[in-house]
Protein backbone atom coordinates (compact mmCIF):
# COMPACT_ATOMS: atom_id res chain seq x y z
CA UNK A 1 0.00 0.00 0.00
CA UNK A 2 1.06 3.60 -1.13
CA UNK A 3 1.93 6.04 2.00
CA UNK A 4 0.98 9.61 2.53
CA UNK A 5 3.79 11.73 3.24
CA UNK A 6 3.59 15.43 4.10
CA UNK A 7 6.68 16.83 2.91
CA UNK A 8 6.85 20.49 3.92
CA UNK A 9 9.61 23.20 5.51
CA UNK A 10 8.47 24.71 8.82
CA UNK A 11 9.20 27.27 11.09
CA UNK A 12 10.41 26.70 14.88
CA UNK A 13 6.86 27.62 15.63
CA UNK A 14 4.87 25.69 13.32
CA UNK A 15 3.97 27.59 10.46
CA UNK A 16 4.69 26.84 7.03
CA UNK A 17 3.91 30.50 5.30
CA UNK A 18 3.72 33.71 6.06
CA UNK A 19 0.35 35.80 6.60
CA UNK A 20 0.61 36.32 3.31
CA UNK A 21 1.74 32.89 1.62
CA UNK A 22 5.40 33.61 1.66
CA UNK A 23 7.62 31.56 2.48
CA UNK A 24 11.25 33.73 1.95
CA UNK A 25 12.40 33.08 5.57
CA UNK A 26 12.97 29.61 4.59
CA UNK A 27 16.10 29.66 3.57
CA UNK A 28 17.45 26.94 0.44
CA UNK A 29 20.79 26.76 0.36
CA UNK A 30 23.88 25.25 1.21
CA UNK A 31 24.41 21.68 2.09
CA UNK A 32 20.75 21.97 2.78
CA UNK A 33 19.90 22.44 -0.60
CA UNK A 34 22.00 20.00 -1.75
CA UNK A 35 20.73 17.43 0.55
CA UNK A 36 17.07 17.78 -0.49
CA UNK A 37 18.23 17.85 -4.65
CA UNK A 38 19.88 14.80 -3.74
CA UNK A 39 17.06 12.97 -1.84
CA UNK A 40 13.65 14.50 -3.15
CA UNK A 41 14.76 15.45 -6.71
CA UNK A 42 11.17 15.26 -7.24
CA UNK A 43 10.06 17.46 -5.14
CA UNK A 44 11.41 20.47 -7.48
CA UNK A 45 9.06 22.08 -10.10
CA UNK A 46 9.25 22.03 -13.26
CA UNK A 47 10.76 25.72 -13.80
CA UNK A 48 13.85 24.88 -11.60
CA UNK A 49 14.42 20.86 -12.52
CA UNK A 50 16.23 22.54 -15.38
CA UNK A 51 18.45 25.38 -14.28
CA UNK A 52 19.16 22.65 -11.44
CA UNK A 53 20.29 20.01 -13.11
CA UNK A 54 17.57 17.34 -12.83
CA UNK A 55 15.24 17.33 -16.14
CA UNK A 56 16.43 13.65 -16.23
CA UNK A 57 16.81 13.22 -12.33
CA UNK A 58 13.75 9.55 -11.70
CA UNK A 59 11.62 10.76 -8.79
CA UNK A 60 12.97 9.04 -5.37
CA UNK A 61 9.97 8.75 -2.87
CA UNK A 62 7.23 10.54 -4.79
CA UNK A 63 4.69 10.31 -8.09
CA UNK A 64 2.05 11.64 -6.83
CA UNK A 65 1.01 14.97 -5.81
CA UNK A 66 -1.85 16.37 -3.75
CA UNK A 67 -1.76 20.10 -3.01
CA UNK A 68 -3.97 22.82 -1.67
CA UNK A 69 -5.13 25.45 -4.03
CA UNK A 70 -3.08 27.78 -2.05
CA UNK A 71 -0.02 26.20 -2.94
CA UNK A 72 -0.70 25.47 -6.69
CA UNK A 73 -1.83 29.70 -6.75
CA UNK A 74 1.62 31.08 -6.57
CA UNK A 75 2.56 28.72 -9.98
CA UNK A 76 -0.33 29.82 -12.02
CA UNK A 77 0.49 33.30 -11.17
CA UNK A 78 3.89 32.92 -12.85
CA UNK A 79 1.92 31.17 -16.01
CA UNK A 80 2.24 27.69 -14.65
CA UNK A 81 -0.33 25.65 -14.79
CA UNK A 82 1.21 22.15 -14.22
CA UNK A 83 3.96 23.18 -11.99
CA UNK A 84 4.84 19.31 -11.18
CA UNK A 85 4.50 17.84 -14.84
CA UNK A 86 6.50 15.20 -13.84
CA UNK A 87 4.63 13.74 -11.10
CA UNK A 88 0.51 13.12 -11.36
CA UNK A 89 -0.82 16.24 -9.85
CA UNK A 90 -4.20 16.67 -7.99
CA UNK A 91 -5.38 20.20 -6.62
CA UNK A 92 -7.92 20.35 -4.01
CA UNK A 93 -10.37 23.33 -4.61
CA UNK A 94 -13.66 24.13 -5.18
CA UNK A 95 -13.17 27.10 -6.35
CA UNK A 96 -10.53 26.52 -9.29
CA UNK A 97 -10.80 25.69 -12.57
CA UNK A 98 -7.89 24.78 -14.76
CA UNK A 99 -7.65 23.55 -18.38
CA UNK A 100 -4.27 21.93 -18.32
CA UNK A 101 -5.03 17.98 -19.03
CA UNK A 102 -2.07 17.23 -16.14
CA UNK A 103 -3.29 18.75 -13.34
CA UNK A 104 -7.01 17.23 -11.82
CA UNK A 105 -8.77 19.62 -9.99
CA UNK A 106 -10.66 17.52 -6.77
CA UNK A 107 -13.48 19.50 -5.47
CA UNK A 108 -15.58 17.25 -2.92
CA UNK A 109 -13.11 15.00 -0.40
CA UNK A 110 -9.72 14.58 -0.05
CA UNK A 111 -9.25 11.95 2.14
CA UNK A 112 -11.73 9.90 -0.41
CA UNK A 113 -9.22 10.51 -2.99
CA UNK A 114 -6.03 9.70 -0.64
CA UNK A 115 -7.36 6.22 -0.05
CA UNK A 116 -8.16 5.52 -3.60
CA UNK A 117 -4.73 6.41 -4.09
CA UNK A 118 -3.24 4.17 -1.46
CA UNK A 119 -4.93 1.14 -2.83
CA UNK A 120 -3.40 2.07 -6.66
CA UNK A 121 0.11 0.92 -7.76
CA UNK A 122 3.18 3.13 -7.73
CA UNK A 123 5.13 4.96 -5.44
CA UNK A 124 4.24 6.92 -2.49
CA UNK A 125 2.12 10.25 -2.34
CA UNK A 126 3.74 13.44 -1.81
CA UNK A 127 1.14 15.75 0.42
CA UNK A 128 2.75 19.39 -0.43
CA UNK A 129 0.37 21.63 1.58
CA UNK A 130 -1.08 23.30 2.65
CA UNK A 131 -1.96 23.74 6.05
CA UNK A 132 -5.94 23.67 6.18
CA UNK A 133 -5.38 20.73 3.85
CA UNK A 134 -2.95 18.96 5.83
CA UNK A 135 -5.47 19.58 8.66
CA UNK A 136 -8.58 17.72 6.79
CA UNK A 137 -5.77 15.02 5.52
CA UNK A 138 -4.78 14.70 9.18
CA UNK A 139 -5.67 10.98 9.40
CA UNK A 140 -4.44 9.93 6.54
CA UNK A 141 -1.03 11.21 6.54
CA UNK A 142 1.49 8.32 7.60
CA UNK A 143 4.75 10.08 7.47
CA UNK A 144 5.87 13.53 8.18
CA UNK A 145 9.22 15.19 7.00
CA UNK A 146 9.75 18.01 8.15
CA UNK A 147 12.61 20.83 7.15
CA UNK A 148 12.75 22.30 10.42
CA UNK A 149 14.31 26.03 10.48
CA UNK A 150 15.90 28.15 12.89
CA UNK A 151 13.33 30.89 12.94
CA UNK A 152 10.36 32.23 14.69
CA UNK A 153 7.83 33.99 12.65
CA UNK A 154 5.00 34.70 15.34
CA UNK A 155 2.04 34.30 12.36
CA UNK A 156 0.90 32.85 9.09
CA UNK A 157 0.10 29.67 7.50
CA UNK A 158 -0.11 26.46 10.06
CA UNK A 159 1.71 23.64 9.85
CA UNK A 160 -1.69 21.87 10.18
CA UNK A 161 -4.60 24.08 10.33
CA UNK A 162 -8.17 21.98 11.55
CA UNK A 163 -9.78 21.28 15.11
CA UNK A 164 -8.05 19.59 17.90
CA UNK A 165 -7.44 16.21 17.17
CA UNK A 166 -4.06 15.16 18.60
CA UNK A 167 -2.59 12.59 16.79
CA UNK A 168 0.67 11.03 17.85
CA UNK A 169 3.62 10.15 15.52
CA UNK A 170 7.22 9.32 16.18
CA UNK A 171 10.64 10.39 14.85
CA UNK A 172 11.92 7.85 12.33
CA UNK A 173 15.06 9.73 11.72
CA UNK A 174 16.83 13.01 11.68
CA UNK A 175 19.71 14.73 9.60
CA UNK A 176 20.67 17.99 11.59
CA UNK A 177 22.82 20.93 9.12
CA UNK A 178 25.31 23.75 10.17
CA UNK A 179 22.93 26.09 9.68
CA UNK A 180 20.57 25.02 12.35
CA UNK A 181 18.21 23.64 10.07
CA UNK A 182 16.78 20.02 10.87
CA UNK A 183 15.21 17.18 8.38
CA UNK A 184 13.01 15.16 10.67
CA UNK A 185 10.99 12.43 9.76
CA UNK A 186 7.86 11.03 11.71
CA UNK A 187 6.23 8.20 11.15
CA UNK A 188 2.18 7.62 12.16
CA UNK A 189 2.22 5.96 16.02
């Protein structure tokens, strides 16, 4: 069975944007950068897999993509419309429309589409955000990786925005960096 992995970079306190959906403060750089390009090539759009060497790079963990319509925005306000061409890419929105034949637009319930997904063939599921998505994906999600930086922002996009629900999950493994910046990965409990 396919796994659900939310794969997302994170402040100290737990937020994954800015008020306003940036995400700057997050630095990627360094043996950071080379770290993820060398473990989740697939986890680079389109636009940069070029410029960064990997138009030829096989995806790792990932061929699947599920994303909030607040993370695909930012793309098709640059004139992307399948920012991820190389992986299958589903948007969750009821709101959007797109015409591009590789991107599905999912407009009723997400967690209805992650289990069809888990019981399909193929590698695992890469859950890119965002937070109010992550939130309604909650129990579904059986891994977390998280790019944990050294900085506080006080406010903006949750690393999981929904109700209270706790729901425990245990550190798998850990790469710390120089720079202060930590890859941890959780796995469901």
């Amino acid at each position: 069975m396919r796994k659900l992995t939310y794969y997302v970079a994170a402040s100290l306190d737990g937020y994954i944007a800015g008020p306003d959906g940036g995400y700057d403060f997050l630095p990627f750089e360094g043996e950071v950068r080379e770290a993820i390009l060398a473990e989740y090539p697939e986890t680079m759009p389109v636009h940069v897999r070029g410029p960064l060497g990997l138009t030829a790079t096989p995806p790792r963990h990932f061929d699947t993509v599920i994303m909030g319509r607040g993370t695909y925005e930012p793309a098709l306000k640059a004139g992307i419309t399948s920012p991820y061409a190389h992986l299958k890419q589903y948007v969750v929105s009821r709101t959007l429309h797109t015409t591009d034949p590789d991107v599905e637009i999912i407009a009723d319930d997400p967690t209805a589409l992650v289990r069809e997904l888990k019981e399909q063939d193929g590698m695992g599921i890469w859950l890119a955000g965002g937070g109010k998505l992550a939130g309604a994906l909650r129990n579904e999600i059986d891994e977390l990786v998280i790019k944990h930086n050294p900085v506080v922002i006080g406010s903006g996009i949750p690393l999981f925005d929904g109700p209270f629900a706790p729901t425990g999950f245990l550190p798998a493994a850990r790469r710390d960096f120089g720079s202060g910046v930590s890859i941890v990965t959780y796995t469901r409990t």
